[in-house]
N, C-alpha and C. Protein backbone atom coordinates (compact mmCIF):
# COMPACT_ATOMS: atom_id res chain seq x y z
N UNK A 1 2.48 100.95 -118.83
CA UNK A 1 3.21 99.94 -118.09
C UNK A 1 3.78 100.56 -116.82
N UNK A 2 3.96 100.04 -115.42
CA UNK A 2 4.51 100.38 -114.33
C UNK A 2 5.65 100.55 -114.21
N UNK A 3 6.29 101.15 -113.23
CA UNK A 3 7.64 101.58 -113.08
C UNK A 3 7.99 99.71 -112.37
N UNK A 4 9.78 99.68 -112.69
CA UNK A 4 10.14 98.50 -112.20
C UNK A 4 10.21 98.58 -110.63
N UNK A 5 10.69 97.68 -109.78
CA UNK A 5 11.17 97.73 -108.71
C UNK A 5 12.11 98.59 -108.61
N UNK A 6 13.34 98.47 -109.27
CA UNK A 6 14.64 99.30 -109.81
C UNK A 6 13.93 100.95 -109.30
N UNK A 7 13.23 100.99 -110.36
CA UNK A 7 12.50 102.59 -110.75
C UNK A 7 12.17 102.87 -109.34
N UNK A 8 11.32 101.98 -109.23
CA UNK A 8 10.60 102.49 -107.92
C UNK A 8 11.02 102.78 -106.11
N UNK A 9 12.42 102.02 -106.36
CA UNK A 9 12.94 102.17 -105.31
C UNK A 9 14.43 103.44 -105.30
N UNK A 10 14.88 103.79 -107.17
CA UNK A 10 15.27 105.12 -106.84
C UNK A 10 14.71 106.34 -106.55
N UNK A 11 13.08 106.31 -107.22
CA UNK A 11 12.45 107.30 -107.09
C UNK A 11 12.26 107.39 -104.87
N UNK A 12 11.75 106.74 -104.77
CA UNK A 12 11.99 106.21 -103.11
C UNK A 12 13.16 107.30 -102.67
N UNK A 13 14.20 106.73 -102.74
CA UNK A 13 15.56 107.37 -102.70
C UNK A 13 15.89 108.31 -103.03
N UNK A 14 15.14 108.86 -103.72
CA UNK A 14 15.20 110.63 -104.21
C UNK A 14 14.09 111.59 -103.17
N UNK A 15 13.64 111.26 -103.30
CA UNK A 15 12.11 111.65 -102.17
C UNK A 15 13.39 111.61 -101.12
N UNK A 16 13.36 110.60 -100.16
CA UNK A 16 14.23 110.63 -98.99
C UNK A 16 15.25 111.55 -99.14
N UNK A 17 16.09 111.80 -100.01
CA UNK A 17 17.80 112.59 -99.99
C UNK A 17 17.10 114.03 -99.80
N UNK A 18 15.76 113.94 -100.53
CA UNK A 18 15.68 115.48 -100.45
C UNK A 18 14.82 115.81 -99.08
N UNK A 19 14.03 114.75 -98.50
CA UNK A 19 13.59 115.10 -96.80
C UNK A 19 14.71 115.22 -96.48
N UNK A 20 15.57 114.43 -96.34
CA UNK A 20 16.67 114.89 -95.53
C UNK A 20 17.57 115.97 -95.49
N UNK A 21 17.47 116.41 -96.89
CA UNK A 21 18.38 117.84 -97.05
C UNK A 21 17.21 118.69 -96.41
N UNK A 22 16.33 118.80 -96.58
CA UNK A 22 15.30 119.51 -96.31
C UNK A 22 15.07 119.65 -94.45
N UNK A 23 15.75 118.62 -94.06
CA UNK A 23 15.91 118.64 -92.51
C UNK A 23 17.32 118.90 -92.11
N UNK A 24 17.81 119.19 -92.99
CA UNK A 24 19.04 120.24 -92.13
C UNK A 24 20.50 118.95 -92.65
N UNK A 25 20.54 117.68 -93.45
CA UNK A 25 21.39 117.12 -93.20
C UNK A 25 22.42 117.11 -94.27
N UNK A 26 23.45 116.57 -94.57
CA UNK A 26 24.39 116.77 -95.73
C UNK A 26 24.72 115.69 -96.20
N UNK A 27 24.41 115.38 -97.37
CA UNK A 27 24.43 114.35 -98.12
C UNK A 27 25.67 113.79 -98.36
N UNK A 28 26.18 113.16 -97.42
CA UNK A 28 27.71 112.54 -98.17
C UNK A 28 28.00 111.45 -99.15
N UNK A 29 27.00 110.52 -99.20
CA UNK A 29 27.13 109.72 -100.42
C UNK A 29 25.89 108.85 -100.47
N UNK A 30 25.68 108.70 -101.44
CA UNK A 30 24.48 107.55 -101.74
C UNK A 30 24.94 106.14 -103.08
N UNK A 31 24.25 104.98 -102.27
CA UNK A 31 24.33 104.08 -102.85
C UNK A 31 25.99 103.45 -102.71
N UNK A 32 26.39 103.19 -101.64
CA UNK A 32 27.86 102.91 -101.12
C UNK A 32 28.01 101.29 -101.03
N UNK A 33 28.61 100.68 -101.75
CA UNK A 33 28.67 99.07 -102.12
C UNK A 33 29.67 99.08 -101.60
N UNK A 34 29.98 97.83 -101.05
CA UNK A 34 30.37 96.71 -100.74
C UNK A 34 30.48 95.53 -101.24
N UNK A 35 31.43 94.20 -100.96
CA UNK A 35 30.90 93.00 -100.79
C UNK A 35 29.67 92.77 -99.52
N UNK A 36 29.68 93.02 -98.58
CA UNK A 36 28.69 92.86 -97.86
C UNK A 36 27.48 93.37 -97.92
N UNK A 37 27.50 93.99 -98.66
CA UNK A 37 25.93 95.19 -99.07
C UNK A 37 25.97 96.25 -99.22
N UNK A 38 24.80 97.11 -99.29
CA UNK A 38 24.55 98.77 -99.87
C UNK A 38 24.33 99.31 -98.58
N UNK A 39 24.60 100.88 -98.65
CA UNK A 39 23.86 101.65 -97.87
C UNK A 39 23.00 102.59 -98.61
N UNK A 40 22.00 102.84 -98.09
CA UNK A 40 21.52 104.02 -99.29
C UNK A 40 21.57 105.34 -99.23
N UNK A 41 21.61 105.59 -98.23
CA UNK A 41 22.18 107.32 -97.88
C UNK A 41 23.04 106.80 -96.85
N UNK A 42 24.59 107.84 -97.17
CA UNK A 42 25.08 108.10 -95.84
C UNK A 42 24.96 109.72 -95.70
N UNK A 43 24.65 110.06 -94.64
CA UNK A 43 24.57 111.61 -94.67
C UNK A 43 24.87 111.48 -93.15
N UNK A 44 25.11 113.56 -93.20
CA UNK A 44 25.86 113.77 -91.54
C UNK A 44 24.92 115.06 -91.12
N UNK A 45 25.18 115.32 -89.92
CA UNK A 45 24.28 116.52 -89.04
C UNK A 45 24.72 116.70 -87.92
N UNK A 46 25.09 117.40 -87.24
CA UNK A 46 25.18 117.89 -85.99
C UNK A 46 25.99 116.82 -85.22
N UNK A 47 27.60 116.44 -86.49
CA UNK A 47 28.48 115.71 -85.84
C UNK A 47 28.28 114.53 -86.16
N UNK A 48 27.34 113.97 -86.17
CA UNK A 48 26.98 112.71 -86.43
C UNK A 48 26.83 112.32 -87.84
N UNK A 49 27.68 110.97 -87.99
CA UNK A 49 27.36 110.35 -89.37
C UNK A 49 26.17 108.99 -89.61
N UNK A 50 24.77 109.36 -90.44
CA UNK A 50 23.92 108.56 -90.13
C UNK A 50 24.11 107.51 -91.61
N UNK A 51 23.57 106.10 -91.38
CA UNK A 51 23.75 105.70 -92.35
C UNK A 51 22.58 105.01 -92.38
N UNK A 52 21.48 105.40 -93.86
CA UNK A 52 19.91 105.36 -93.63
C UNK A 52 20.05 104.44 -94.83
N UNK A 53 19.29 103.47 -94.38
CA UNK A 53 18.21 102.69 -94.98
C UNK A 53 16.89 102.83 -95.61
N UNK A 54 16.93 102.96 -96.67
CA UNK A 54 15.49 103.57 -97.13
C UNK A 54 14.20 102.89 -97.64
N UNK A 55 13.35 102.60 -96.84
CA UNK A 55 12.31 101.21 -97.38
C UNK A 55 10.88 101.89 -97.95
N UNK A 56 10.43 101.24 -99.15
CA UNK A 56 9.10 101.64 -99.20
C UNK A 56 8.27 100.47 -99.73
N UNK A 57 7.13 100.80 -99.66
CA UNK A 57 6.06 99.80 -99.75
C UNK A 57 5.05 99.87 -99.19
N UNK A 58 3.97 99.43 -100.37
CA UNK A 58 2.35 99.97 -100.29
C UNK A 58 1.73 98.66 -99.74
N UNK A 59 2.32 97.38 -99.20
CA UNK A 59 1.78 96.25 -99.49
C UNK A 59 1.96 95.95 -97.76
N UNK A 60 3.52 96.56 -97.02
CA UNK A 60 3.32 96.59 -95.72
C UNK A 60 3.99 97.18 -95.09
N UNK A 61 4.66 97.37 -93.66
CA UNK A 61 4.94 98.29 -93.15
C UNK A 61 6.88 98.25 -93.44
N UNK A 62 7.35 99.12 -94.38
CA UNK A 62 8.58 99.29 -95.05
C UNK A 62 9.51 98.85 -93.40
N UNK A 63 9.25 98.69 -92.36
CA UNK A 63 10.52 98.65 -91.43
C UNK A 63 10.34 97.52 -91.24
N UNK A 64 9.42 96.42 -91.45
CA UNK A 64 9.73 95.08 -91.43
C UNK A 64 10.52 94.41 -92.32
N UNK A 65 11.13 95.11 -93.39
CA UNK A 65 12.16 94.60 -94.02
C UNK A 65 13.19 94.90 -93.86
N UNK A 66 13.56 95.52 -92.75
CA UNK A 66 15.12 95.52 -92.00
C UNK A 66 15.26 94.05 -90.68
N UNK A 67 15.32 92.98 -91.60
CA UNK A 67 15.22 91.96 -90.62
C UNK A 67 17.08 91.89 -90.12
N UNK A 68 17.21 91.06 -89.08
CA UNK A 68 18.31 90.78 -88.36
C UNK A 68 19.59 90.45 -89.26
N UNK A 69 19.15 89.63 -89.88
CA UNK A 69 20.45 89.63 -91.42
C UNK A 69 20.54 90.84 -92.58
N UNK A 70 19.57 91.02 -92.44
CA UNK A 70 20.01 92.26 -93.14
C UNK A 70 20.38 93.56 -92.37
N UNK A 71 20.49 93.92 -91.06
CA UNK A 71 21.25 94.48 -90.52
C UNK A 71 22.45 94.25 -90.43
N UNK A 72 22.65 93.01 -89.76
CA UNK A 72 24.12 92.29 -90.16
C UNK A 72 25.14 93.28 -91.08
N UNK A 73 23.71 92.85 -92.47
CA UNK A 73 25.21 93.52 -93.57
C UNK A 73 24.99 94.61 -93.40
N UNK A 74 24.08 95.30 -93.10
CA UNK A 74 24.26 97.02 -93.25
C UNK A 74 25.62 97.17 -92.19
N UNK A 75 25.76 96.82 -90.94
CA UNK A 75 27.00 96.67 -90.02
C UNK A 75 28.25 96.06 -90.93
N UNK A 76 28.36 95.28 -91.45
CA UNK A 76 29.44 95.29 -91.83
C UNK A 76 30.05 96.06 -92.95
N UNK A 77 28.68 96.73 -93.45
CA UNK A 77 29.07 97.61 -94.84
C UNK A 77 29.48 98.93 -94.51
N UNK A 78 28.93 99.32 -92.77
CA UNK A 78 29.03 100.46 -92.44
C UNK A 78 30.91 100.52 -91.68
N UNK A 79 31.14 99.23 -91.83
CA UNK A 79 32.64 98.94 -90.73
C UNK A 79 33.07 99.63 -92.07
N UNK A 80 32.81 98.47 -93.05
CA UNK A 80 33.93 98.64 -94.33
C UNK A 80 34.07 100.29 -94.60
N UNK A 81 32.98 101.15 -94.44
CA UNK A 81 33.17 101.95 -95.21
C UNK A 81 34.12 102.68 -94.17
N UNK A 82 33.63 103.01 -93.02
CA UNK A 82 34.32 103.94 -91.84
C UNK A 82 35.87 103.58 -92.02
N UNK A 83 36.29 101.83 -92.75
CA UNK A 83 37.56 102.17 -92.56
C UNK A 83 37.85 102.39 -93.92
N UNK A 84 37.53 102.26 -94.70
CA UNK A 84 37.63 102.94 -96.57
C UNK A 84 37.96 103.76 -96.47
N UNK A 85 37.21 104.92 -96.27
CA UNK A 85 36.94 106.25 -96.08
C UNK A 85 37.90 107.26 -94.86
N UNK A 86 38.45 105.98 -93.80
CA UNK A 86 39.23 106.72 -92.45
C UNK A 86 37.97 107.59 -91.92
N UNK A 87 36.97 107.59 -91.59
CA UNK A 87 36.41 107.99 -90.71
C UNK A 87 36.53 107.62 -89.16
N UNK A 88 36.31 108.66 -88.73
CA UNK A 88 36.34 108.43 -87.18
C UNK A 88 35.55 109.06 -85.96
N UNK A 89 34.41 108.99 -86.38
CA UNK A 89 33.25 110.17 -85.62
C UNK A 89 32.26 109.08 -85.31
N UNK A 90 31.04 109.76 -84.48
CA UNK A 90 30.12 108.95 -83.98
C UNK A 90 29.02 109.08 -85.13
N UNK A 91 27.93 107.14 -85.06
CA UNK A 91 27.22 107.08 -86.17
C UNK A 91 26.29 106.72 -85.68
N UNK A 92 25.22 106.50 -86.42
CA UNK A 92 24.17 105.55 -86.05
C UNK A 92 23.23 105.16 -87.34
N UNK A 93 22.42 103.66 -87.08
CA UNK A 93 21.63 103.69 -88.78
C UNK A 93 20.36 103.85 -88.07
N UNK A 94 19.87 104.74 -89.41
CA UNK A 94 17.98 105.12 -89.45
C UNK A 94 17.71 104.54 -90.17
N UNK A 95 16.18 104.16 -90.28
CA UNK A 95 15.89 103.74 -91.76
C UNK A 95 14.59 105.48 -91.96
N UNK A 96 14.87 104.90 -93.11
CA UNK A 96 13.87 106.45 -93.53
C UNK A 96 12.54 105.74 -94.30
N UNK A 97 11.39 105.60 -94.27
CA UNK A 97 10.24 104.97 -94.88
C UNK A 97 9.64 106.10 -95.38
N UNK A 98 9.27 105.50 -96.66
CA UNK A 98 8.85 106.61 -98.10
C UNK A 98 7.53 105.88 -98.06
N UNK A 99 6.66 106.65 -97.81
CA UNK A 99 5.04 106.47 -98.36
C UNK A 99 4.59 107.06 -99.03
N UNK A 100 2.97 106.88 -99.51
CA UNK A 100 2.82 107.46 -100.69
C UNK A 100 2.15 109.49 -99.63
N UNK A 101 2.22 108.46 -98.21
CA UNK A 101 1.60 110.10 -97.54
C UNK A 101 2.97 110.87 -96.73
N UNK A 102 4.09 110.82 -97.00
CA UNK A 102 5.29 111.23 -97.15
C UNK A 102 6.15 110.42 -96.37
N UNK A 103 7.31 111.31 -96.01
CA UNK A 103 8.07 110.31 -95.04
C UNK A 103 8.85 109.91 -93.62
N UNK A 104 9.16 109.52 -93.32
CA UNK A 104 9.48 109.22 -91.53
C UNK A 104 10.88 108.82 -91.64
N UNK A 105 11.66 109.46 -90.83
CA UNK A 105 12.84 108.86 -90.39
C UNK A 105 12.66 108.60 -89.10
N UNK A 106 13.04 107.35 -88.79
CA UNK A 106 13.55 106.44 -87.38
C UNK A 106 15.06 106.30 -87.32
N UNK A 107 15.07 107.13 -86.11
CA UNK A 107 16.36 107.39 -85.73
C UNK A 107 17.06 106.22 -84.77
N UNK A 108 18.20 105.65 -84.99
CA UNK A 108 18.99 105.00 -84.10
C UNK A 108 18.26 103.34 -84.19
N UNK A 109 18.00 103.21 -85.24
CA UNK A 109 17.40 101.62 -85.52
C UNK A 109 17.81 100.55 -84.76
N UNK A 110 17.71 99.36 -84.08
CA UNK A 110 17.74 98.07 -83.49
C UNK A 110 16.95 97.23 -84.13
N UNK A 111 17.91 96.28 -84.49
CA UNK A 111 16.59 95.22 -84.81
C UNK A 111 16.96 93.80 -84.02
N UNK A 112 15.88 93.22 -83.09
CA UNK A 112 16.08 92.32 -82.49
C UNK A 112 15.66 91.02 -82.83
């Protein structure tokens, strides 16, 4: 029997935490709720606090599912947390896409 969605999107999320440690970054928290939504990695590097989105999928291209509302909430989940937390440094969101031929981070995401 196949792994669930669930399954398949922590395994996703494990792959990614470890590209990213693997690129120099520091894992400050994963899986950060809200009422307004999740983040799935927040991690930091060279001053900067990034807060990544992690998409995968064999069916189409994982960054088309960062549509305009769902940025929304990643923005408001990222307010909530900066003031949760008292942060006060510069950020930006990536999304990180997990394939089955490894993975890509896109830095400084827009979605229009």
């Amino acid at each position: 029997m196949g792994q669930s969605s669930y399954e398949l999107g922590q395994a996703a999320e494990d792959r990614a935490t470890a590209y990213l440690v693997d690129m120099g970054f520091r894992i400050v928290e994963r899986n950060f709720h809200s009422r307004f939504g999740e983040i799935d990695i927040v991690a930091s590097k060279d001053g900067v606090l990034h807060f990544i989105e992690v998409k995968s999928s064999s069916h189409y291209d994982p960054i088309e599912a960062i549509t305009p509302k769902k940025m929304q909430k990643i923005l408001k989940t990222i307010d909530y947390f900066l003031l949760k937390k008292g942060v006060d440094m510069p950020y930006e969101v990536d999304a990180l896409l997990v394939e089955k031929s490894g993975c890509e981070l896109v830095q400084n995401i827009t979605v229009m």
